[in-house]
PDB file of N, CA and C in Angstrom:
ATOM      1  N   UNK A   1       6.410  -1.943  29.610  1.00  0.00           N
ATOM      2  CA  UNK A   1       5.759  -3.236  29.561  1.00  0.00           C
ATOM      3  C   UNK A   1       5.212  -3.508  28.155  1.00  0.00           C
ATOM      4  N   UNK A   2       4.531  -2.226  27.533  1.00  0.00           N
ATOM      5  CA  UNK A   2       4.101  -2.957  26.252  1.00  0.00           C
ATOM      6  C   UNK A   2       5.610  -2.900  25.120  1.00  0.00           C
ATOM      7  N   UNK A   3       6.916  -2.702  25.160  1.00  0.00           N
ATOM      8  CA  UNK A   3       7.445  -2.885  24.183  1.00  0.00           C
ATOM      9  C   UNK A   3       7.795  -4.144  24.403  1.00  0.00           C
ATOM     10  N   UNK A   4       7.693  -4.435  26.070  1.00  0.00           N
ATOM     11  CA  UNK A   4       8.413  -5.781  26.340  1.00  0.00           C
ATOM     12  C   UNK A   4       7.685  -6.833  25.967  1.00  0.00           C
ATOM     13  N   UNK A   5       6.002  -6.908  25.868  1.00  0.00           N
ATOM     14  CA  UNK A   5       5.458  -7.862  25.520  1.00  0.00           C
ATOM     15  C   UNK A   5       5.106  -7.709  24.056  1.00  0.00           C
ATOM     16  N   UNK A   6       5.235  -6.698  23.047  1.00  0.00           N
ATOM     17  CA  UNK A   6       5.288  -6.813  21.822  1.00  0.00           C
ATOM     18  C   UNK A   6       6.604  -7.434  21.471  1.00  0.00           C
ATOM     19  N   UNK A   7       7.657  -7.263  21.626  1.00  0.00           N
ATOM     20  CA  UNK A   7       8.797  -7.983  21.548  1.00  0.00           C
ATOM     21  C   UNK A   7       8.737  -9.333  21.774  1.00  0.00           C
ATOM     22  N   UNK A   8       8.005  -9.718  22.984  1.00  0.00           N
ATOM     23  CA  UNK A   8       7.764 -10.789  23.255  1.00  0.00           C
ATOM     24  C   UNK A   8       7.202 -11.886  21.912  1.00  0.00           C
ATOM     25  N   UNK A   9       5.910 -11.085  21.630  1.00  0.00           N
ATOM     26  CA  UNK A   9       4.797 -11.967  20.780  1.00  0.00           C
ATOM     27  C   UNK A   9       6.067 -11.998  19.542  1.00  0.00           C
ATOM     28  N   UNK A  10       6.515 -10.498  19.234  1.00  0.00           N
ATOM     29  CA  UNK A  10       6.935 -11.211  17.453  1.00  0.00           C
ATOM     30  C   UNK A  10       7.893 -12.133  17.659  1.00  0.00           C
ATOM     31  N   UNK A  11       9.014 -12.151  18.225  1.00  0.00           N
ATOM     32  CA  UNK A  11       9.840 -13.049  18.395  1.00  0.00           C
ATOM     33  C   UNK A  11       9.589 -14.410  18.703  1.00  0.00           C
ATOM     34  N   UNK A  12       8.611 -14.636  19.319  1.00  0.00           N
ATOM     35  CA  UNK A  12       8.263 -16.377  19.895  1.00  0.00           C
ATOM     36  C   UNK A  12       7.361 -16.395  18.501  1.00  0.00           C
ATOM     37  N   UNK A  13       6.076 -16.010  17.790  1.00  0.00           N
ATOM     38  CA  UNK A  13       5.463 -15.879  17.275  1.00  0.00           C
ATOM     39  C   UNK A  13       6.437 -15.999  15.855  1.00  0.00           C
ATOM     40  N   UNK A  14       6.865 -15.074  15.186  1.00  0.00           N
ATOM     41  CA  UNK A  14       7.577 -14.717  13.997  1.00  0.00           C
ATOM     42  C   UNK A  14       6.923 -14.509  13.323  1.00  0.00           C
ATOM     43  N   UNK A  15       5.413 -13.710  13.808  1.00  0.00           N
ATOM     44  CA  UNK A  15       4.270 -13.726  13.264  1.00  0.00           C
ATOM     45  C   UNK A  15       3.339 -13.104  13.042  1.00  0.00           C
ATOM     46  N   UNK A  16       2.398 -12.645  12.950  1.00  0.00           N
ATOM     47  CA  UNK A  16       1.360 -11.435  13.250  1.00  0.00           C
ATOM     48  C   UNK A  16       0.186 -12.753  13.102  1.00  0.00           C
ATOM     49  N   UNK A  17      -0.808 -12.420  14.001  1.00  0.00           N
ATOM     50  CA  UNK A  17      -2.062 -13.141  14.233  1.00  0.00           C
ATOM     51  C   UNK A  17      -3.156 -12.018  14.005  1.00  0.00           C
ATOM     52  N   UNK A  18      -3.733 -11.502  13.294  1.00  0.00           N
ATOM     53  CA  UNK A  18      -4.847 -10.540  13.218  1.00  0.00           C
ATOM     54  C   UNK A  18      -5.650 -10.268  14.490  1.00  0.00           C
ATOM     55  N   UNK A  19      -5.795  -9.048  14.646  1.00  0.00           N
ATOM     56  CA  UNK A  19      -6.721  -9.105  16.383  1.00  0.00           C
ATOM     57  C   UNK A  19      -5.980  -9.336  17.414  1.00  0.00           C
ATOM     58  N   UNK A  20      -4.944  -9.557  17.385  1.00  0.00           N
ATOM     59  CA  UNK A  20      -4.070  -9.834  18.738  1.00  0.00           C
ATOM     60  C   UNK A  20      -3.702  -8.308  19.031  1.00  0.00           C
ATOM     61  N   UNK A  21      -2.676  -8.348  18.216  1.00  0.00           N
ATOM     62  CA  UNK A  21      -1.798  -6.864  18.570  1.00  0.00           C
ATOM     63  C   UNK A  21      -2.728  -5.671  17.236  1.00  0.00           C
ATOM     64  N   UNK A  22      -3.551  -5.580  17.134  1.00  0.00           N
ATOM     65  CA  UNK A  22      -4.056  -4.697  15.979  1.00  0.00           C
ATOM     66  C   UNK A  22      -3.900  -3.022  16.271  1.00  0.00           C
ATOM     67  N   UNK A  23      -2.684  -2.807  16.897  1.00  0.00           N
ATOM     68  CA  UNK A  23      -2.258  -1.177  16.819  1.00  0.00           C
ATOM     69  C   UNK A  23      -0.922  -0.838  16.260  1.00  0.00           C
ATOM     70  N   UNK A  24      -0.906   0.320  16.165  1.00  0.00           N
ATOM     71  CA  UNK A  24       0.000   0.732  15.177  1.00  0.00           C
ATOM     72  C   UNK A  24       1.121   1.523  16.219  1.00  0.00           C
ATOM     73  N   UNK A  25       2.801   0.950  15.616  1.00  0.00           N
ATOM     74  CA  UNK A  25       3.391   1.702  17.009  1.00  0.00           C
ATOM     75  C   UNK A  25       3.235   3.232  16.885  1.00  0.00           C
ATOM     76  N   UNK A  26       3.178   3.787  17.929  1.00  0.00           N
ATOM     77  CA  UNK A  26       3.166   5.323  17.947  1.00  0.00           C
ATOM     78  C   UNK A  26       4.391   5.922  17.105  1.00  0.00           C
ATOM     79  N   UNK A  27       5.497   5.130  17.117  1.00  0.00           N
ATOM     80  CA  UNK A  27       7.216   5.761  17.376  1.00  0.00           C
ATOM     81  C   UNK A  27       7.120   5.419  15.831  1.00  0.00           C
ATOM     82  N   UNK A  28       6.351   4.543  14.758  1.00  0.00           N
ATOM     83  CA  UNK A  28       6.876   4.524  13.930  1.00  0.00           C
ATOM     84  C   UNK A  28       5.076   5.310  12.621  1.00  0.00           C
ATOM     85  N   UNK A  29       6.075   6.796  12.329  1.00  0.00           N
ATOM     86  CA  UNK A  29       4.950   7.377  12.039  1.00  0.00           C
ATOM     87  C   UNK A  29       4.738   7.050  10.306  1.00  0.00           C
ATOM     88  N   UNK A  30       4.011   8.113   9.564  1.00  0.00           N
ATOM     89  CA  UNK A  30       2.765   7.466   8.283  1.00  0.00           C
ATOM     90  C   UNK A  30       3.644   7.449   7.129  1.00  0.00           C
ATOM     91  N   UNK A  31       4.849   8.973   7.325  1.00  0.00           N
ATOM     92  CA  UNK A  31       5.574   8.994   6.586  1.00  0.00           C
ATOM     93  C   UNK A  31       6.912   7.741   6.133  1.00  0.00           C
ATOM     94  N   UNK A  32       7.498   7.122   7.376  1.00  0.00           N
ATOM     95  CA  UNK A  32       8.122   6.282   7.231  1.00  0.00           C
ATOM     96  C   UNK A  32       7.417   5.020   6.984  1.00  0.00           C
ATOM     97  N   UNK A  33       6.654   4.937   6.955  1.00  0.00           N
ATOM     98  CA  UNK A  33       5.627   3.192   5.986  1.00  0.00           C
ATOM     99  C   UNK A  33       5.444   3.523   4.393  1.00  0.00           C
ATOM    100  N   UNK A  34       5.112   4.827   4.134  1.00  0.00           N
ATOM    101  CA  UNK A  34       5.009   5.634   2.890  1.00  0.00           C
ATOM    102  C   UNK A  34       6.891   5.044   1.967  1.00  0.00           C
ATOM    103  N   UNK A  35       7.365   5.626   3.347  1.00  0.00           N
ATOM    104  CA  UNK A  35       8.674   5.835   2.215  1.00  0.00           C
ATOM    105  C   UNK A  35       9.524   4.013   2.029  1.00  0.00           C
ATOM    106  N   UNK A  36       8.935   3.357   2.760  1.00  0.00           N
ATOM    107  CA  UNK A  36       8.885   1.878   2.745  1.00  0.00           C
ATOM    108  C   UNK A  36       8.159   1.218   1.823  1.00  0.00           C
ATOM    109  N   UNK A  37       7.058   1.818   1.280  1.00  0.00           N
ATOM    110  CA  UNK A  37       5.980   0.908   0.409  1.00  0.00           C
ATOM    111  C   UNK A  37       6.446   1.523  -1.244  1.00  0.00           C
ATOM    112  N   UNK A  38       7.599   2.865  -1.200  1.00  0.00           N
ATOM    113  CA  UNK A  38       8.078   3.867  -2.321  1.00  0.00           C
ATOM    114  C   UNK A  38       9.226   2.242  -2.347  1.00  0.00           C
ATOM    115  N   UNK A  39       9.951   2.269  -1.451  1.00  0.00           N
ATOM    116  CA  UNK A  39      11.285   1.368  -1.721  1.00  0.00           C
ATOM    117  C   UNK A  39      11.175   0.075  -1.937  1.00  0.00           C
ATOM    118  N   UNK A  40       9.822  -0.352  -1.540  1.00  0.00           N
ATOM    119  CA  UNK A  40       9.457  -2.076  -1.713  1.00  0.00           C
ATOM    120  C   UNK A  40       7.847  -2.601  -2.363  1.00  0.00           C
ATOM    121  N   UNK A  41       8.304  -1.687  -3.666  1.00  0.00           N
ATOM    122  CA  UNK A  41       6.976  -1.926  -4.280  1.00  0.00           C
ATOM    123  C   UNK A  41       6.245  -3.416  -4.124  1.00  0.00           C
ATOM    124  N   UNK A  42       6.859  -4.398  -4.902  1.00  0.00           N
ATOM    125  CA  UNK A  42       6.888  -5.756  -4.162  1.00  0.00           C
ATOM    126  C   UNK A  42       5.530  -6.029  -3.230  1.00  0.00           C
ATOM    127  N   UNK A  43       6.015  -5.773  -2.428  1.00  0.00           N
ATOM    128  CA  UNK A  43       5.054  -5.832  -0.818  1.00  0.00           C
ATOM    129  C   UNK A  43       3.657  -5.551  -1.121  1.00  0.00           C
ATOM    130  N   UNK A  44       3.335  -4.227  -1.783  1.00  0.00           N
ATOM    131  CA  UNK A  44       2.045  -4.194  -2.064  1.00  0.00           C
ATOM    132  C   UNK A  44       2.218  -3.485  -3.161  1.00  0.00           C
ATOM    133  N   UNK A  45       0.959  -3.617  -3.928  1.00  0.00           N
ATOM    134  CA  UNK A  45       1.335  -3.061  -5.093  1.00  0.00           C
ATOM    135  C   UNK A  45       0.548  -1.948  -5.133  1.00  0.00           C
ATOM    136  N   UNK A  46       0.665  -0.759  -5.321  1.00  0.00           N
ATOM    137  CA  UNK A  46      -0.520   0.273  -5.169  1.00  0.00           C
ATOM    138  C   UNK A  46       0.555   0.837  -6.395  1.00  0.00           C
ATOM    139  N   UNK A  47      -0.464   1.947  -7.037  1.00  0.00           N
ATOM    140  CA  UNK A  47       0.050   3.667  -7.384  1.00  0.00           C
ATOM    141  C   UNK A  47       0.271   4.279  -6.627  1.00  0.00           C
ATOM    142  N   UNK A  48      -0.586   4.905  -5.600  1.00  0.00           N
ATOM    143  CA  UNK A  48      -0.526   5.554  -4.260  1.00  0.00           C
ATOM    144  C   UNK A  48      -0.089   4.966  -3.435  1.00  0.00           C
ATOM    145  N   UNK A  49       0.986   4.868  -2.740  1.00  0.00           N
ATOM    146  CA  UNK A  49       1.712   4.531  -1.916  1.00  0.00           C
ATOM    147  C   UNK A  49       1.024   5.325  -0.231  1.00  0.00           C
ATOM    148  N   UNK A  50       0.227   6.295  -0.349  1.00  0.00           N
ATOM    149  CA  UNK A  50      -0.293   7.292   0.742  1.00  0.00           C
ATOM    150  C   UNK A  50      -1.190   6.413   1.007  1.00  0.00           C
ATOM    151  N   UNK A  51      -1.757   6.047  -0.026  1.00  0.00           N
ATOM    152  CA  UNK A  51      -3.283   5.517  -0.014  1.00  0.00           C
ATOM    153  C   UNK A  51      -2.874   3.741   1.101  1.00  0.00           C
ATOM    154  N   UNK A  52      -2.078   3.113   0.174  1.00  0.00           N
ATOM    155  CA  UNK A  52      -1.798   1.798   0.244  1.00  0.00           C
ATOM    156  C   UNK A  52      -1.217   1.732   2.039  1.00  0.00           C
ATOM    157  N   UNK A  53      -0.603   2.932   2.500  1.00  0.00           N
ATOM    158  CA  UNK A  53       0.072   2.912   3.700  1.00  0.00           C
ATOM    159  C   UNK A  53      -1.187   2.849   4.706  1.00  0.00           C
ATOM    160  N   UNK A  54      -2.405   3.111   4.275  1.00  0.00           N
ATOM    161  CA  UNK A  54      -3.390   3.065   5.144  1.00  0.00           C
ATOM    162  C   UNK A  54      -3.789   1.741   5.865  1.00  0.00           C
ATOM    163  N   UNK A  55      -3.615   0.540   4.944  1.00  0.00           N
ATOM    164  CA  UNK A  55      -3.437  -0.688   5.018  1.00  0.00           C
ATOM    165  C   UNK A  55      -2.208  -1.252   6.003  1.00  0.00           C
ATOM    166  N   UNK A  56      -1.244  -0.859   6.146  1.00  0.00           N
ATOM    167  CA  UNK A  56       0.053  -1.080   6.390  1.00  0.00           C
ATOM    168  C   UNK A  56       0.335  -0.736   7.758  1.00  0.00           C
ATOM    169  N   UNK A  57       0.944  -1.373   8.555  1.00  0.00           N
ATOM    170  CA  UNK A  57       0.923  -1.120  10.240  1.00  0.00           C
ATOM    171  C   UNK A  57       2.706  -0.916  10.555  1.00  0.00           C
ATOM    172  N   UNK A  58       3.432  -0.232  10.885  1.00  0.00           N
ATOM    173  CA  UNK A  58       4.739  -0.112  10.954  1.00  0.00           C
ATOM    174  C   UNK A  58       5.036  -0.648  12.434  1.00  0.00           C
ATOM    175  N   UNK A  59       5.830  -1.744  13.459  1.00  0.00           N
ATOM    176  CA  UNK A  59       5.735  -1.458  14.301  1.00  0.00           C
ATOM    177  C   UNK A  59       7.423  -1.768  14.873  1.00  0.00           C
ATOM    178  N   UNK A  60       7.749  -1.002  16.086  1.00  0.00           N
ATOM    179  CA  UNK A  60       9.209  -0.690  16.116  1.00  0.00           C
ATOM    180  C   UNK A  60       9.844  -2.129  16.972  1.00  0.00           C
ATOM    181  N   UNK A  61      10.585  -2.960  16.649  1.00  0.00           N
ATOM    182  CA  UNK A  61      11.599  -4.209  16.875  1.00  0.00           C
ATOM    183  C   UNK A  61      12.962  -4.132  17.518  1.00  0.00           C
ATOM    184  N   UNK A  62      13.680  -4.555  18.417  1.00  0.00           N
ATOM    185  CA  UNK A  62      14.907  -4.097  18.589  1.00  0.00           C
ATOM    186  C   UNK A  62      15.631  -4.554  17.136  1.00  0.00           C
ATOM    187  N   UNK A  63      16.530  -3.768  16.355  1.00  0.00           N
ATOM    188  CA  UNK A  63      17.421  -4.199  15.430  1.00  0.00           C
ATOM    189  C   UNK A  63      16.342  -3.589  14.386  1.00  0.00           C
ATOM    190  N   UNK A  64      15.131  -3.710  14.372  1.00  0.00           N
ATOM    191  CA  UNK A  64      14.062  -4.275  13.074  1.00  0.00           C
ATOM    192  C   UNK A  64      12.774  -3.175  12.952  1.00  0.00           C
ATOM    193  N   UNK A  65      12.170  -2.782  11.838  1.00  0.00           N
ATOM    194  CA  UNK A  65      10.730  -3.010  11.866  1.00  0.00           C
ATOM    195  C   UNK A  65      10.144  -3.715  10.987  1.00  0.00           C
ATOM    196  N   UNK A  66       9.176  -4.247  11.326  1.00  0.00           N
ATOM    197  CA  UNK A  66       8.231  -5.221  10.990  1.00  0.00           C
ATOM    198  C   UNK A  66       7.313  -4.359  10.543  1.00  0.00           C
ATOM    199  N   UNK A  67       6.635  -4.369   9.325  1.00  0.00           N
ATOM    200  CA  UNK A  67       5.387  -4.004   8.395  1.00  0.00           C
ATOM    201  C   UNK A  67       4.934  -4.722   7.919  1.00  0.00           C
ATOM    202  N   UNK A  68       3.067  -4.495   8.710  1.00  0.00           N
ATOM    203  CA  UNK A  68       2.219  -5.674   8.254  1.00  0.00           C
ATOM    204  C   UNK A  68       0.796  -5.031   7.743  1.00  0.00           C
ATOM    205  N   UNK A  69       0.887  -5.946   6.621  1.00  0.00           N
ATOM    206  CA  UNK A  69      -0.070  -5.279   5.647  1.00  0.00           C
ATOM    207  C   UNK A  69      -1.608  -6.391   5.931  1.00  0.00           C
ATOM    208  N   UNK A  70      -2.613  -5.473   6.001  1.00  0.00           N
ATOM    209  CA  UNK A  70      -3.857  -6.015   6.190  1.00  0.00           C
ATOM    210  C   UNK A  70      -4.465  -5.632   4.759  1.00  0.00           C
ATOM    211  N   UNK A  71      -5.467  -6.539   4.452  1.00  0.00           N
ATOM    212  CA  UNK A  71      -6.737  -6.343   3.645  1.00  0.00           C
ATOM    213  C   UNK A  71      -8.061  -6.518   3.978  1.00  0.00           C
ATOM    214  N   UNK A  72      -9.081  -5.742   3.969  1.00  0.00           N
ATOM    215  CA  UNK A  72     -10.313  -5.650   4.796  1.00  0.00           C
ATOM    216  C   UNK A  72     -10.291  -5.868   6.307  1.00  0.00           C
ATOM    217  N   UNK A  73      -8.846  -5.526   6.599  1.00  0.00           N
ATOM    218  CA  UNK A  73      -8.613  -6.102   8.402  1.00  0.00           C
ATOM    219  C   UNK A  73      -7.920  -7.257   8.915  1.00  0.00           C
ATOM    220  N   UNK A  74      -8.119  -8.075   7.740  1.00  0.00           N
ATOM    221  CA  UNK A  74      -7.258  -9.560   8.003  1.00  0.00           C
ATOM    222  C   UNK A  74      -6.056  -9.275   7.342  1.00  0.00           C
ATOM    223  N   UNK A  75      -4.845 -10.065   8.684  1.00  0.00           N
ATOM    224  CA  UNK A  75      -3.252 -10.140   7.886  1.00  0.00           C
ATOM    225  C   UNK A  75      -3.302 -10.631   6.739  1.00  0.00           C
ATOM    226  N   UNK A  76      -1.826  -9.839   5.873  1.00  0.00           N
ATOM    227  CA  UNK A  76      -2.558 -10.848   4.691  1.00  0.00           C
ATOM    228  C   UNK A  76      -0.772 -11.237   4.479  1.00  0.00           C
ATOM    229  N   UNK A  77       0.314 -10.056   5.114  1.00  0.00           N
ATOM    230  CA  UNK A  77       1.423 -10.658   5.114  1.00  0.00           C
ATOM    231  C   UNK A  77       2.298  -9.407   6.066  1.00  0.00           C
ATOM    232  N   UNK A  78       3.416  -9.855   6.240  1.00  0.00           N
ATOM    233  CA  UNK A  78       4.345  -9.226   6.736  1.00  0.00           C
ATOM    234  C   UNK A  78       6.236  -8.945   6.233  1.00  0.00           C
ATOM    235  N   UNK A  79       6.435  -7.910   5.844  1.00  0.00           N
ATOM    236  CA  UNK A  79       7.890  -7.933   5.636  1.00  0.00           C
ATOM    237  C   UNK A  79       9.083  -7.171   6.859  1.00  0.00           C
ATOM    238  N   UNK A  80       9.777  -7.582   7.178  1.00  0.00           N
ATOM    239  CA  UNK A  80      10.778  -7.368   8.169  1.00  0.00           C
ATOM    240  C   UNK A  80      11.770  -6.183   7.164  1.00  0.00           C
ATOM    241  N   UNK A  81      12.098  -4.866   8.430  1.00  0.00           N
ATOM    242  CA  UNK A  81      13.133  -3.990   7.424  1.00  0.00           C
ATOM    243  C   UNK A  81      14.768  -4.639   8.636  1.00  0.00           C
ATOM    244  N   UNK A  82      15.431  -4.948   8.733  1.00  0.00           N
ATOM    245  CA  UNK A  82      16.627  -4.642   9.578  1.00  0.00           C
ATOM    246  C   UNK A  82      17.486  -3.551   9.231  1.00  0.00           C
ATOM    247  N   UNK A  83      17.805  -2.650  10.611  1.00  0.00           N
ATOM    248  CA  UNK A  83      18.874  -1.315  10.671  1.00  0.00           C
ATOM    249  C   UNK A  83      19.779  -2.399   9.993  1.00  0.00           C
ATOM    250  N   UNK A  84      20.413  -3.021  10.500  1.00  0.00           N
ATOM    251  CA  UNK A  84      22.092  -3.669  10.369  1.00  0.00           C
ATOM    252  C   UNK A  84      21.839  -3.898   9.163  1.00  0.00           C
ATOM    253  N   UNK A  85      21.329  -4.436   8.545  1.00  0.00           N
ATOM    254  CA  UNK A  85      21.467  -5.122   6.679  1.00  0.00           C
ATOM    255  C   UNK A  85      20.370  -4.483   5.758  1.00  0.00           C
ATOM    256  N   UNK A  86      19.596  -4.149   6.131  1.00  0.00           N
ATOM    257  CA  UNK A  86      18.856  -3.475   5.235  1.00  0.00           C
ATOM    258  C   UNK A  86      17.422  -4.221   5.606  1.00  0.00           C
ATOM    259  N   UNK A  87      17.811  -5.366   5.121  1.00  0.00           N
ATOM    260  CA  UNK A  87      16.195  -6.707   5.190  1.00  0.00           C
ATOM    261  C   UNK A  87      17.190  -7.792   5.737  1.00  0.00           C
TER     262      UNK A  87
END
Protein backbone atom coordinates (compact mmCIF):
# COMPACT_ATOMS: atom_id res chain seq x y z
CA UNK A 1 0.00 0.00 0.00
CA UNK A 2 2.60 2.55 0.72
CA UNK A 3 4.52 2.06 -2.68
CA UNK A 4 1.12 2.22 -4.21
CA UNK A 5 0.21 5.50 -2.75
CA UNK A 6 3.71 7.04 -3.09
CA UNK A 7 3.48 6.24 -6.70
CA UNK A 8 0.31 7.59 -6.57
CA UNK A 9 1.25 11.24 -5.13
CA UNK A 10 4.48 11.63 -7.51
CA UNK A 11 2.83 10.85 -10.58
CA UNK A 12 -0.55 12.92 -10.25
CA UNK A 13 1.57 15.49 -8.27
CA UNK A 14 5.01 15.59 -10.45
CA UNK A 15 5.93 17.00 -7.34
CA UNK A 16 7.13 16.94 -3.84
CA UNK A 17 5.02 19.16 -1.35
CA UNK A 18 7.21 19.42 1.92
CA UNK A 19 5.51 17.57 4.96
CA UNK A 20 3.44 15.38 2.95
CA UNK A 21 5.62 12.43 2.21
CA UNK A 22 8.80 13.63 4.43
CA UNK A 23 10.51 9.97 4.59
CA UNK A 24 13.16 8.57 3.03
CA UNK A 25 12.63 5.21 0.97
CA UNK A 26 14.15 2.42 2.95
CA UNK A 27 15.20 0.48 -0.52
CA UNK A 28 17.07 3.45 -1.63
CA UNK A 29 20.16 3.63 0.78
CA UNK A 30 22.95 6.82 1.76
CA UNK A 31 25.45 5.43 -0.46
CA UNK A 32 23.46 5.57 -3.66
CA UNK A 33 22.28 9.53 -3.14
CA UNK A 34 26.16 10.03 -2.34
CA UNK A 35 27.11 8.49 -5.61
CA UNK A 36 24.24 10.66 -7.35
CA UNK A 37 25.20 14.07 -5.84
CA UNK A 38 29.34 12.70 -7.09
CA UNK A 39 27.57 12.40 -10.78
CA UNK A 40 25.26 15.54 -10.67
CA UNK A 41 27.14 18.14 -9.11
CA UNK A 42 24.64 20.61 -10.64
CA UNK A 43 21.85 19.62 -8.23
CA UNK A 44 23.59 20.76 -5.23
CA UNK A 45 26.59 22.12 -4.90
CA UNK A 46 28.59 20.90 -1.89
CA UNK A 47 32.48 19.70 -1.50
CA UNK A 48 31.20 16.94 0.61
CA UNK A 49 28.92 15.15 -1.18
CA UNK A 50 28.43 12.80 2.42
CA UNK A 51 27.66 15.86 4.06
CA UNK A 52 25.25 17.40 1.25
CA UNK A 53 23.42 13.76 0.98
CA UNK A 54 22.12 14.52 4.42
CA UNK A 55 19.86 17.06 2.82
CA UNK A 56 18.84 14.81 -0.02
CA UNK A 57 15.90 12.18 0.18
CA UNK A 58 16.29 9.24 -2.51
CA UNK A 59 12.94 7.69 -3.10
CA UNK A 60 12.29 4.43 -5.33
CA UNK A 61 9.70 5.11 -8.71
CA UNK A 62 8.71 2.42 -11.10
CA UNK A 63 11.30 3.09 -14.12
CA UNK A 64 12.80 6.15 -11.84
CA UNK A 65 14.26 7.66 -8.72
CA UNK A 66 13.34 10.83 -7.72
CA UNK A 67 15.89 12.94 -5.39
CA UNK A 68 14.69 15.66 -3.39
CA UNK A 69 16.77 18.04 -1.90
CA UNK A 70 15.58 20.06 1.21
CA UNK A 71 17.11 23.16 2.92
CA UNK A 72 16.36 23.80 6.61
CA UNK A 73 13.42 21.17 5.86
CA UNK A 74 11.67 22.99 3.10
CA UNK A 75 11.72 21.47 -0.65
CA UNK A 76 13.81 23.44 -2.37
CA UNK A 77 13.93 21.11 -5.63
CA UNK A 78 13.81 17.81 -7.14
CA UNK A 79 15.76 15.86 -9.94
CA UNK A 80 14.39 12.61 -11.56
CA UNK A 81 17.28 9.69 -12.35
CA UNK A 82 15.49 7.15 -15.11
CA UNK A 83 16.91 3.25 -15.36
CA UNK A 84 15.93 3.38 -19.24
CA UNK A 85 17.83 6.77 -20.25
CA UNK A 86 19.77 7.81 -17.65
CA UNK A 87 17.56 11.25 -16.74
Amino acid sequence: MYAALKEDFYFAENRYIGGVLPVEDPEADRQSVVEFLKNHPDFVSADDPLKASKQVRGIYLPGRVRYIYYENGKYKDHRDERKDHGQ
